[in-house]
N, C-alpha and C. Protein backbone atom coordinates (compact mmCIF):
# COMPACT_ATOMS: atom_id res chain seq x y z
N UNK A 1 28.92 -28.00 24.84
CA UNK A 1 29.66 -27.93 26.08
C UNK A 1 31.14 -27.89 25.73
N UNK A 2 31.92 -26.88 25.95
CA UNK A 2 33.15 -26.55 26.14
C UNK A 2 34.18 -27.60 26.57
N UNK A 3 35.54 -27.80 26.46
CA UNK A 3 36.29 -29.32 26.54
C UNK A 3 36.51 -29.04 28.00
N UNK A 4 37.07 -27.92 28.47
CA UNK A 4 36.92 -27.88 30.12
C UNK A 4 36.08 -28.55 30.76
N UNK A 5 34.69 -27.23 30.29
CA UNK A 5 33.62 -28.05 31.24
C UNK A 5 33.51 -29.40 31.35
N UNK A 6 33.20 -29.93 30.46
CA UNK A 6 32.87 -31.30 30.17
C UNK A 6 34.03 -32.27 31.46
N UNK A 7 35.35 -31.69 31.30
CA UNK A 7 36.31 -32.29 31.77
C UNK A 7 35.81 -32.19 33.17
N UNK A 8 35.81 -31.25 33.89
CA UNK A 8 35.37 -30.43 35.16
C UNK A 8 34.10 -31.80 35.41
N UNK A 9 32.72 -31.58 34.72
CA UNK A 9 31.63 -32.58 35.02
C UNK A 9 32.19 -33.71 35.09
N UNK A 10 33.13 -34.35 34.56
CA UNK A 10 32.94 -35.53 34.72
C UNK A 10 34.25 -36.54 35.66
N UNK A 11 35.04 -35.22 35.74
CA UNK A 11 35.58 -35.66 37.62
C UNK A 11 34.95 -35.56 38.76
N UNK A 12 33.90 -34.12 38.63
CA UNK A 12 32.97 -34.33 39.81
C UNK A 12 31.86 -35.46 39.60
N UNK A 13 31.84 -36.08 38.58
CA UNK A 13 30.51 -36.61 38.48
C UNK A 13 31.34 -38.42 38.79
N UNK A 14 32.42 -38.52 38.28
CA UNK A 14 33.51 -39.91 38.90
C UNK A 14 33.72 -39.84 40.75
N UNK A 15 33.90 -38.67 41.15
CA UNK A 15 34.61 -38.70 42.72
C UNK A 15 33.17 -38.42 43.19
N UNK A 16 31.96 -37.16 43.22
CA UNK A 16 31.22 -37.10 43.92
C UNK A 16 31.91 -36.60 45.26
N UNK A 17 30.83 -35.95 45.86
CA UNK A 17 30.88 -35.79 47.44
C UNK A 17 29.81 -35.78 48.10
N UNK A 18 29.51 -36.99 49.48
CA UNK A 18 28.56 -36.68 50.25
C UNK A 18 29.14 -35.70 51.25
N UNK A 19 27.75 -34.65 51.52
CA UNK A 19 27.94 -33.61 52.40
C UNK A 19 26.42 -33.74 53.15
N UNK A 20 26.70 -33.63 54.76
CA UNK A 20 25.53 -33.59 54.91
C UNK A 20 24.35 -34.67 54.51
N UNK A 21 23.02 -34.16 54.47
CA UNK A 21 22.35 -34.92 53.92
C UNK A 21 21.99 -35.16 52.14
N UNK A 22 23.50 -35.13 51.80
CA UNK A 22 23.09 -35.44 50.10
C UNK A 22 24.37 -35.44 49.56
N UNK A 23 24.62 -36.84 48.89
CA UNK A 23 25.78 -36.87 48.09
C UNK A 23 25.46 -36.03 46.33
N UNK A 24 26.54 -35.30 46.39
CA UNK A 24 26.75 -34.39 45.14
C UNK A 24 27.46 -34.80 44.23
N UNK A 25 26.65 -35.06 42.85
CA UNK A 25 27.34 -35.33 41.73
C UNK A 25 28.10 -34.47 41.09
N UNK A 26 27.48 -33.67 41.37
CA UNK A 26 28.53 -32.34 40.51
C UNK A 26 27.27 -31.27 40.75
N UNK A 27 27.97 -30.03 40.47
CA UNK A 27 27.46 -28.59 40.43
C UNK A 27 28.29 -27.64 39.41
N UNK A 28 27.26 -27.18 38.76
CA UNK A 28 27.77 -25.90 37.50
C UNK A 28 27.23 -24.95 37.19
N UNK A 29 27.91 -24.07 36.82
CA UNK A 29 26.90 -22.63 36.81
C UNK A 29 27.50 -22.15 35.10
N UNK A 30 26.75 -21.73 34.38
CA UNK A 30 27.31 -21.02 33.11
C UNK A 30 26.16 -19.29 32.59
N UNK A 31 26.43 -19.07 31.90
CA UNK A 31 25.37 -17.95 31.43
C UNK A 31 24.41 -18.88 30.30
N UNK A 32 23.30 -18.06 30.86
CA UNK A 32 22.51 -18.52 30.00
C UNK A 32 21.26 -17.40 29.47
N UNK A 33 21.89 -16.61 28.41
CA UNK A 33 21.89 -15.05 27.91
C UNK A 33 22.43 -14.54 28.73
N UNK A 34 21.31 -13.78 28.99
CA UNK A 34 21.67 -12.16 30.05
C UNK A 34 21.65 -12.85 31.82
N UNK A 35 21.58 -14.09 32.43
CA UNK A 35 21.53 -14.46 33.36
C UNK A 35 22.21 -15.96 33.44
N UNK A 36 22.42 -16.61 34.70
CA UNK A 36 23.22 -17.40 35.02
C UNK A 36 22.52 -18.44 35.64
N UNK A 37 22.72 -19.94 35.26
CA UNK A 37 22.05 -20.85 35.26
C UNK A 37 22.90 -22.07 36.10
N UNK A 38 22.32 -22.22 36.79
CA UNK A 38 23.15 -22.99 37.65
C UNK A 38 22.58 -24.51 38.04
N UNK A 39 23.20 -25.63 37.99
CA UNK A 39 22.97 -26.99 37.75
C UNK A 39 23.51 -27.76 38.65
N UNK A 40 22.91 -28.98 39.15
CA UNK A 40 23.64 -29.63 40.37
C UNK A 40 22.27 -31.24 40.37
N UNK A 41 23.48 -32.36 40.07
CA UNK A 41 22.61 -33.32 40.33
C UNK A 41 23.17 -34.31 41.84
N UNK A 42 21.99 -34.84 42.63
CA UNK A 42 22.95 -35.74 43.96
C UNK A 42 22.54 -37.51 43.64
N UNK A 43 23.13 -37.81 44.33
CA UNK A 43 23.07 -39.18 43.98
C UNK A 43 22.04 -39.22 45.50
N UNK A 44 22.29 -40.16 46.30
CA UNK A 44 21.34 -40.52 47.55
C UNK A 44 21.27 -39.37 48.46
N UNK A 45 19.60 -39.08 49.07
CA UNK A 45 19.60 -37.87 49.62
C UNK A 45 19.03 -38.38 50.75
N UNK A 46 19.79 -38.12 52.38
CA UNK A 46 19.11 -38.72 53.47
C UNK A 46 19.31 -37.58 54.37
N UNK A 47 18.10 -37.52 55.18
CA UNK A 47 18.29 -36.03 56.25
C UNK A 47 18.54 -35.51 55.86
N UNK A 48 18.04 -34.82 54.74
CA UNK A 48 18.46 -33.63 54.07
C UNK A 48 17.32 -32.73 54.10
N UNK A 49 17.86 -31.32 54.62
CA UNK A 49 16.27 -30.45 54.92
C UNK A 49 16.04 -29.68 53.88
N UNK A 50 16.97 -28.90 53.29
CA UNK A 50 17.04 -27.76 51.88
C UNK A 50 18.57 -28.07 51.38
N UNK A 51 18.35 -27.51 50.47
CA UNK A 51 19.67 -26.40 49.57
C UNK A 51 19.59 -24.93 50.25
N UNK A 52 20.66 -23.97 49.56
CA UNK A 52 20.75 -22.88 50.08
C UNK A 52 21.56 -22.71 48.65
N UNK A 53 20.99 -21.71 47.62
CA UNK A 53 22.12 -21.54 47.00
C UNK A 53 22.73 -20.05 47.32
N UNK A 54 23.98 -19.87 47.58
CA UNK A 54 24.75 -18.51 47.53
C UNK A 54 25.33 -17.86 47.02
N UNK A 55 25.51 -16.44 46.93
CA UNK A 55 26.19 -15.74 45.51
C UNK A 55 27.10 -14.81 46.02
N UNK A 56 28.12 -14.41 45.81
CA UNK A 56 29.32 -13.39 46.34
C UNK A 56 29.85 -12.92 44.84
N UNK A 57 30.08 -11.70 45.10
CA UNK A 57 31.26 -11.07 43.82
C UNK A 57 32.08 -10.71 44.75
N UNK A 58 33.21 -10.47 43.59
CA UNK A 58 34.63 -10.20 43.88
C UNK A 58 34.75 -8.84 45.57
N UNK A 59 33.97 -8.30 45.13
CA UNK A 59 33.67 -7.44 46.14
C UNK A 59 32.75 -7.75 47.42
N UNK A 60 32.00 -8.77 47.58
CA UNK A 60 31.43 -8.73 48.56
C UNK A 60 31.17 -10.41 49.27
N UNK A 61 30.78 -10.30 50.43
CA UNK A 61 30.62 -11.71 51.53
C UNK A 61 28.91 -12.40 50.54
N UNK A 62 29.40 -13.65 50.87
CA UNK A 62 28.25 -14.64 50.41
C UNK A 62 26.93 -13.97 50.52
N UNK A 63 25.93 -14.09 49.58
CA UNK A 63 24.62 -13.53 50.23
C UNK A 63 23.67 -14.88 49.83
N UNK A 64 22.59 -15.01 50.52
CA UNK A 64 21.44 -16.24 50.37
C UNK A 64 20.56 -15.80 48.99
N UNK A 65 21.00 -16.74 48.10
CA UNK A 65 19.87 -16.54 46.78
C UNK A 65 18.06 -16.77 46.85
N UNK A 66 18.15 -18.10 46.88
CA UNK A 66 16.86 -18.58 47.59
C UNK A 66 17.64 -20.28 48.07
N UNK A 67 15.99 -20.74 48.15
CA UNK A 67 16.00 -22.12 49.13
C UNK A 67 15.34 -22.84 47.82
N UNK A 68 16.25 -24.03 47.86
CA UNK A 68 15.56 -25.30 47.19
C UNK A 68 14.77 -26.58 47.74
N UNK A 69 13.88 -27.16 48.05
CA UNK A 69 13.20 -27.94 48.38
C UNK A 69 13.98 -29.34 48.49
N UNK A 70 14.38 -30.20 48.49
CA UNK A 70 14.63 -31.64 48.30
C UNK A 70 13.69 -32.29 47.46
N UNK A 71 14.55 -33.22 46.30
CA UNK A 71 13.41 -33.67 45.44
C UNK A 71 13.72 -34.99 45.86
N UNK A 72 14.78 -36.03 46.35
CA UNK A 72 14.70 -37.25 46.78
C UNK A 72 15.83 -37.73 45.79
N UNK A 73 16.91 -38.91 46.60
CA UNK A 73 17.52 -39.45 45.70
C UNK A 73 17.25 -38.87 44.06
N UNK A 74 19.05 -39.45 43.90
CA UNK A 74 18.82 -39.24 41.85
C UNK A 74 18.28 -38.12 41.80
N UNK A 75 18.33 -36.88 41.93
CA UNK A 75 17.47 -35.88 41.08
C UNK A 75 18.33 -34.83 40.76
N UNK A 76 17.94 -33.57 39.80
CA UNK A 76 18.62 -33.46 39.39
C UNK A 76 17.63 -31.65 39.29
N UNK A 77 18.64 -31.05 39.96
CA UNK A 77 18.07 -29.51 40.21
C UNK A 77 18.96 -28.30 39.22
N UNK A 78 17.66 -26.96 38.90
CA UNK A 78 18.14 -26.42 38.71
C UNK A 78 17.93 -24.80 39.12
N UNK A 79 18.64 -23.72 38.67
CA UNK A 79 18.47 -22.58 38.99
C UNK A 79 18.98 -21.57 38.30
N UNK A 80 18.06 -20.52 38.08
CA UNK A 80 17.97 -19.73 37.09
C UNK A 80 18.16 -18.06 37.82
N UNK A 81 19.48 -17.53 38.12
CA UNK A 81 19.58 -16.34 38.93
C UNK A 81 19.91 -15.19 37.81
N UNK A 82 18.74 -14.57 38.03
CA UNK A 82 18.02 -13.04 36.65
C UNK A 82 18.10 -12.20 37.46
N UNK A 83 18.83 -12.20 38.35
CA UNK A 83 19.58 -10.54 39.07
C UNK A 83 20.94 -9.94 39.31
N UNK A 84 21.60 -10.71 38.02
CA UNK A 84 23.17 -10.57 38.31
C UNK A 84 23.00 -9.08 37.54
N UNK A 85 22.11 -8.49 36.76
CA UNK A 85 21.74 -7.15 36.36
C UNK A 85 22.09 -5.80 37.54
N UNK A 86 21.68 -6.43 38.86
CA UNK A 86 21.77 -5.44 39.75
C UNK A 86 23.10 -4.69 40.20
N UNK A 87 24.39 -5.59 39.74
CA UNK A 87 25.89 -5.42 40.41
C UNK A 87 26.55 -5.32 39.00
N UNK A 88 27.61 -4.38 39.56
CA UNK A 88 28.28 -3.80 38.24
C UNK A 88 29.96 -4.51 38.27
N UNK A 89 29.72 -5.96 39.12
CA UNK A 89 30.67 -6.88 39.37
C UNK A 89 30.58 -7.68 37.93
N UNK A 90 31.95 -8.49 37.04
CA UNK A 90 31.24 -9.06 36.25
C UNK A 90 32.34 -10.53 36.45
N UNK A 91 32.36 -10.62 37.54
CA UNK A 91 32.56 -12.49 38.25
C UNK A 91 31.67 -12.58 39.45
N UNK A 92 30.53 -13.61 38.80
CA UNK A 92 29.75 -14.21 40.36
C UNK A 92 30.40 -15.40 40.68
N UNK A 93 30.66 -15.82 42.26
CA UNK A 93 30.75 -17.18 42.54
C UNK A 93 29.51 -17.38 43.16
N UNK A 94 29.42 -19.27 42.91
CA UNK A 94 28.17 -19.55 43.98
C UNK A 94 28.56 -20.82 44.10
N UNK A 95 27.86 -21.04 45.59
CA UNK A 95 28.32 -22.23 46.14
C UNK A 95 26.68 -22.73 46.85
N UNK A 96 26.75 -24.25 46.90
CA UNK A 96 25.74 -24.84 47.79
C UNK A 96 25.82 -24.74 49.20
N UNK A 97 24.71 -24.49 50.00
CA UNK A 97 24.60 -24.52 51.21
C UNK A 97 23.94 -25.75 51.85
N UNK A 98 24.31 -26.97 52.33
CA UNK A 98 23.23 -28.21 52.32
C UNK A 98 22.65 -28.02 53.64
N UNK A 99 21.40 -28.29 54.26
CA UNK A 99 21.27 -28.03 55.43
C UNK A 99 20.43 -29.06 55.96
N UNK A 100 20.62 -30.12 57.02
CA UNK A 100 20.39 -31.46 56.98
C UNK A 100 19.21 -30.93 58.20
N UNK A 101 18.24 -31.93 58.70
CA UNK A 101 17.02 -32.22 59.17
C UNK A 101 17.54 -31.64 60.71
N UNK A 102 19.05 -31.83 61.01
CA UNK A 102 19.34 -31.98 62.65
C UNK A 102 20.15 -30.42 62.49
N UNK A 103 19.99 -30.22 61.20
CA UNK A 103 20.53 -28.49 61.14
C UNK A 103 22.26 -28.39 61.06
N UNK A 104 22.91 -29.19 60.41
CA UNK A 104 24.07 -29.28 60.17
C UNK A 104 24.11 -29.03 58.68
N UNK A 105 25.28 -28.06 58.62
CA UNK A 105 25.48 -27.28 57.34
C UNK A 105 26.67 -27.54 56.76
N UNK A 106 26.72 -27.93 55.21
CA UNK A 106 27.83 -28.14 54.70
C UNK A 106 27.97 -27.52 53.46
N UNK A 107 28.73 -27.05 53.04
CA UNK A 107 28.84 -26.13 51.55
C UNK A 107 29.70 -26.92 50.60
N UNK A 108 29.08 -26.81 49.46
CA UNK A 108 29.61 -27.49 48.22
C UNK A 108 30.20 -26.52 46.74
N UNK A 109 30.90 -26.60 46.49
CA UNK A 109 31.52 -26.19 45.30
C UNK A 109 31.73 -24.46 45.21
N UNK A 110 32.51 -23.64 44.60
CA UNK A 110 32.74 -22.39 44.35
C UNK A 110 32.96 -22.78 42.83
N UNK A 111 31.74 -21.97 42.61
CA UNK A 111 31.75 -22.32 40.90
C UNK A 111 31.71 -20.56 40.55
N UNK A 112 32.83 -19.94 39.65
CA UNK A 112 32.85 -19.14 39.07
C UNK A 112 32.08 -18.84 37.73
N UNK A 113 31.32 -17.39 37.26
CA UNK A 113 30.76 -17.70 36.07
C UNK A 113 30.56 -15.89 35.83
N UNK A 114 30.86 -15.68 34.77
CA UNK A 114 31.20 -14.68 33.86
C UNK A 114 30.14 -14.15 33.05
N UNK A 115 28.85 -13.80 33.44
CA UNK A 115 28.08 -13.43 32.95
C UNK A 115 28.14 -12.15 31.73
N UNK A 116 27.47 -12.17 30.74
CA UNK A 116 27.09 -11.19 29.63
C UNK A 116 26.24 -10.58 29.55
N UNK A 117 25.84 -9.37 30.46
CA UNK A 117 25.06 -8.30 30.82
C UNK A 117 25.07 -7.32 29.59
N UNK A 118 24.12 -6.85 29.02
CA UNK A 118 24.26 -5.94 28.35
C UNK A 118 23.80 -4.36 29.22
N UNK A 119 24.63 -3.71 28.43
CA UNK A 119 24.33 -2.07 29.20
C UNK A 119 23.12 -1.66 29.75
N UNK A 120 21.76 -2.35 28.71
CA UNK A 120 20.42 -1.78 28.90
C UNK A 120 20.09 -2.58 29.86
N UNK A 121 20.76 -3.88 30.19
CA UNK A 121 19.43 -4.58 30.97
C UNK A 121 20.67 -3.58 32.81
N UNK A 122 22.00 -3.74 32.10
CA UNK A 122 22.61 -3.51 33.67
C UNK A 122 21.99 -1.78 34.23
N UNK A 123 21.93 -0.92 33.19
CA UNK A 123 21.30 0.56 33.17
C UNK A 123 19.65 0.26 33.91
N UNK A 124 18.93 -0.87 33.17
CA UNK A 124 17.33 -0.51 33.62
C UNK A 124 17.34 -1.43 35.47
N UNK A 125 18.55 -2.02 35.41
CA UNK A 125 18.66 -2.59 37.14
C UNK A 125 18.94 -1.67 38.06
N UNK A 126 19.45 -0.57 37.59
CA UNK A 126 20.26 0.06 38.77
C UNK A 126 18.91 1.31 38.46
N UNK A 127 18.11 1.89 37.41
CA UNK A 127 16.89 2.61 37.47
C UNK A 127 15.61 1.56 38.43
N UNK A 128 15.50 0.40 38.18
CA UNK A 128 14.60 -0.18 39.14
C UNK A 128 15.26 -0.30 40.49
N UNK A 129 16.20 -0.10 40.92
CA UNK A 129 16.81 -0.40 42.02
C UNK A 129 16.85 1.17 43.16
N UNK A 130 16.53 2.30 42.15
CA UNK A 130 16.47 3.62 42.80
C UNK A 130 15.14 3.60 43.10
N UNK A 131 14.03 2.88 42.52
CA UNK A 131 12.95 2.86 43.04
C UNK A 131 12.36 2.29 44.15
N UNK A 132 13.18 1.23 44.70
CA UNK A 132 12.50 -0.07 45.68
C UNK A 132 12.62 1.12 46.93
């Protein structure tokens, strides 16, 4: 782990933020190969209905990745997004979407991350993508 990061984790992981139904220890996203791996642990989780994680490039409005379940207090989630292949953007942000039991929504962190696409996998995304 990089002296930033590290630095970065462990102010969010000292201050925290409750949002909604779930206080957030921190959230991080890095590459992990050819795709982007994204990390987020909460401390106490109450009325809390999902996650929402979201993804925007430089060029475009937030879009919905998928939905995370609630695992309960203390836990510690992760996510593995293997379609940054499709966009010929090469800064994703993503941010949490929390969405509590009574349907109140709060968003957590804009974490930037710089993925390392190689030509073949970004070339065979945009050939599977003429097909759908």
């Amino acid at each position: 782990m990089n002296k930033k990061l590290f630095q970065i984790l462990l102010v969010l992981s000292i201050i925290g933020t409750s949002l909604g139904g779930a206080w957030i220890e921190y959230f991080l996203g890095r590459t992990d190969g050819e795709n982007v791996k994204l990390e987020w642990k909460t401390g106490e989780e109450i009325n809390l209905k999902h996650f929402v994680i979201e993804r925007k490039t430089q060029n475009s409005s937030y879009v919905d990745l998928t939905i995370i379940a609630p695992k309960g207090s203390n836990s510690f989630y992760s996510y593995i997004d293997e379609a940054i292949y499709k966009s010929t953007d090469y800064v994703f942000t993503y941010r949490l979407r929390i969405v509590d039991n009574d349907q109140k929504v709060s968003y957590f962190g804009e974490v930037n991350v710089y993925p390392r696409v190689s030509e073949i996998k970004r070339t065979w995304g945009s050939i599977k993508a003429m097909f759908r």
